[in-house]
Protein backbone atom coordinates (compact mmCIF):
# COMPACT_ATOMS: atom_id res chain seq x y z
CA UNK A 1 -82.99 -57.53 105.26
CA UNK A 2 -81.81 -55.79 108.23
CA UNK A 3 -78.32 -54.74 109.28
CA UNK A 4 -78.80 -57.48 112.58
CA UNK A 5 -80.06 -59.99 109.53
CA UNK A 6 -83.73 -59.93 110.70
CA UNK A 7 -86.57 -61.06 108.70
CA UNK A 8 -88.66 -59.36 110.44
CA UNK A 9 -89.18 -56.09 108.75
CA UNK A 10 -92.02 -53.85 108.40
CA UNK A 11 -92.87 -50.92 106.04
CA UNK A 12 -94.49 -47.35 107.64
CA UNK A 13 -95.37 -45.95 104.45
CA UNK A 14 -96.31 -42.67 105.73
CA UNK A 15 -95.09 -40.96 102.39
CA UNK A 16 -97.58 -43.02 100.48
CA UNK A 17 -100.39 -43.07 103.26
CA UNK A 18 -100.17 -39.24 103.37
CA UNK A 19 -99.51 -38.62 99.64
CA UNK A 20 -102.87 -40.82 98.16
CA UNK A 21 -105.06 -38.66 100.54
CA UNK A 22 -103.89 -35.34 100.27
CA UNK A 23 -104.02 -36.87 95.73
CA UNK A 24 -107.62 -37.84 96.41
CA UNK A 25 -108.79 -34.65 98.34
CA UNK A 26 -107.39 -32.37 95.64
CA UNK A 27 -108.35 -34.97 92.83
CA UNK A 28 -111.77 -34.61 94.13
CA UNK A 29 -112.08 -31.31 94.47
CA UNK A 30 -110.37 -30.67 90.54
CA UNK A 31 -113.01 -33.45 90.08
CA UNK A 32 -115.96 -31.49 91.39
CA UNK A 33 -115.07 -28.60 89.43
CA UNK A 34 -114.86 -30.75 86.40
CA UNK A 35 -118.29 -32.41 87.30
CA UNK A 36 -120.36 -29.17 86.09
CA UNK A 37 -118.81 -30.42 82.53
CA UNK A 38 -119.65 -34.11 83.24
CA UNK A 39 -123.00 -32.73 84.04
CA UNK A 40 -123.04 -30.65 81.41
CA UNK A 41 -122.30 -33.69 78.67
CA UNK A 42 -124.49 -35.83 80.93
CA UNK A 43 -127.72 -33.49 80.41
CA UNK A 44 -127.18 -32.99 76.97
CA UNK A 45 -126.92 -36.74 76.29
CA UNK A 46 -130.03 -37.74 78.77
CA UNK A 47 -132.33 -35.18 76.47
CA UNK A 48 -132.67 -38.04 74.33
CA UNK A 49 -134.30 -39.94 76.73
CA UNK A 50 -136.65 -36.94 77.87
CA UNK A 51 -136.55 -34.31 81.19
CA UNK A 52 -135.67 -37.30 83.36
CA UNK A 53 -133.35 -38.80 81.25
CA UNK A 54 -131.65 -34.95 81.40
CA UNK A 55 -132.07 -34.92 85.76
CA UNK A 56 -130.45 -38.54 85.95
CA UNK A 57 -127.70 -38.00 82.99
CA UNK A 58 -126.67 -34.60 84.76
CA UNK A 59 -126.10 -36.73 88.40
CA UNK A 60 -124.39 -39.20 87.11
CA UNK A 61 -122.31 -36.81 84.98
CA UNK A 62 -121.20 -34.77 88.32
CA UNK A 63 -120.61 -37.82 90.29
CA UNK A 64 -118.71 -39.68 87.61
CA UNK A 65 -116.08 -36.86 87.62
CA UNK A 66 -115.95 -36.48 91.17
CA UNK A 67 -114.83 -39.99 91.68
CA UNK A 68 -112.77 -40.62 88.55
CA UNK A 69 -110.56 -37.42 89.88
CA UNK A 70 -110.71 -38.47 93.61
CA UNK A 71 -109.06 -42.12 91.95
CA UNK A 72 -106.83 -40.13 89.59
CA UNK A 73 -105.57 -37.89 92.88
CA UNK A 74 -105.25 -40.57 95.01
CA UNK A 75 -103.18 -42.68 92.14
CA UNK A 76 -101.00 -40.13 91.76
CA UNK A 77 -99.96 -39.00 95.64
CA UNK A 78 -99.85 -42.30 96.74
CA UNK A 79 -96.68 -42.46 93.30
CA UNK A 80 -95.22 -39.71 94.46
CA UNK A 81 -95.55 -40.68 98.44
CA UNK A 82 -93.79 -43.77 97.97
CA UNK A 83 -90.91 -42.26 95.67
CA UNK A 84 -90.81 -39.91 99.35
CA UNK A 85 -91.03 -43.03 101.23
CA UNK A 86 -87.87 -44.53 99.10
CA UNK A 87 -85.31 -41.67 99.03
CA UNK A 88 -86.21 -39.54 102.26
CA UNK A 89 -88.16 -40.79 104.95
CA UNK A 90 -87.04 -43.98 107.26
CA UNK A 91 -89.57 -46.36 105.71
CA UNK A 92 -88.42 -49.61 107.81
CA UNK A 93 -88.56 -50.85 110.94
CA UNK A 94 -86.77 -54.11 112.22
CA UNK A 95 -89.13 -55.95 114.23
CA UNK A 96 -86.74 -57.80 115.88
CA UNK A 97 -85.54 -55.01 117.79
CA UNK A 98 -88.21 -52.15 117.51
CA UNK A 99 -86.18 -49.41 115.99
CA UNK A 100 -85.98 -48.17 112.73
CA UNK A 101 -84.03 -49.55 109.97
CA UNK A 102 -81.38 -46.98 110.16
CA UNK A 103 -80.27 -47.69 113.74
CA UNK A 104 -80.56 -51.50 113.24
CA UNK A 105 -78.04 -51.22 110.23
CA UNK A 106 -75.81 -49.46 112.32
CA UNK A 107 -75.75 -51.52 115.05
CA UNK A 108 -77.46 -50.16 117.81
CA UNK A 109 -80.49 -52.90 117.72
CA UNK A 110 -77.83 -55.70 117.18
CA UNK A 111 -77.71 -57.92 120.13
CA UNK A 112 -74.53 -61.08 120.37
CA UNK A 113 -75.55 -64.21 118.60
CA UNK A 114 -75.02 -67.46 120.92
């Protein structure tokens, strides 16, 4: 609730917004690298199935561990984002008054109740 006792509260998350993309774009990229061993496993397993089964199991290999590291990335920024979003950033803004949390609490968004 907000220092004027507003309901009316809403949540920037820039910590997290900015913390799951810059997780996914380096998740992705440790991904990629660790796609040539998905790939890797992925041909070795399809030789079973012949020199197609090889082609297909070393795609789906690669992309497998691009987007399992892009989701690991992202999992993890977005964590530590929102840990930024609690302790340092102003993460709430009182609607009531448009201004940020910190100002409403102290008073300056406060208006007299009638």
């Amino acid at each position: 609730m907000a220092g004027c006792h507003s309901e009316h509260i809403n949540t920037n998350n820039y910590g997290k917004k900015t913390g799951g993309t810059v997780g996914m774009v380096a998740g992705a990229a440790a991904g990629a690298t660790g796609a040539f061993s998905g790939a890797e496993v992925g041909f070795t397993v399809g030789i079973i199935a012949g020199p197609l089964g090889s082609a297909i199991g070393a795609i789906a290999g690669a992309i497998l561990g691009g987007l399992f590291g892009g989701a690991a990335g992202c999992a993890a920024g977005a964590t530590l984002g929102k840990v930024v979003d609690d302790v340092v950033l102003d993460n709430y803004q009182c609607l009531s008054w448009d201004v940020s949390e910190i100002l409403c609490v102290k008073g300056r968004g406060q208006k007299s109740i009638q």
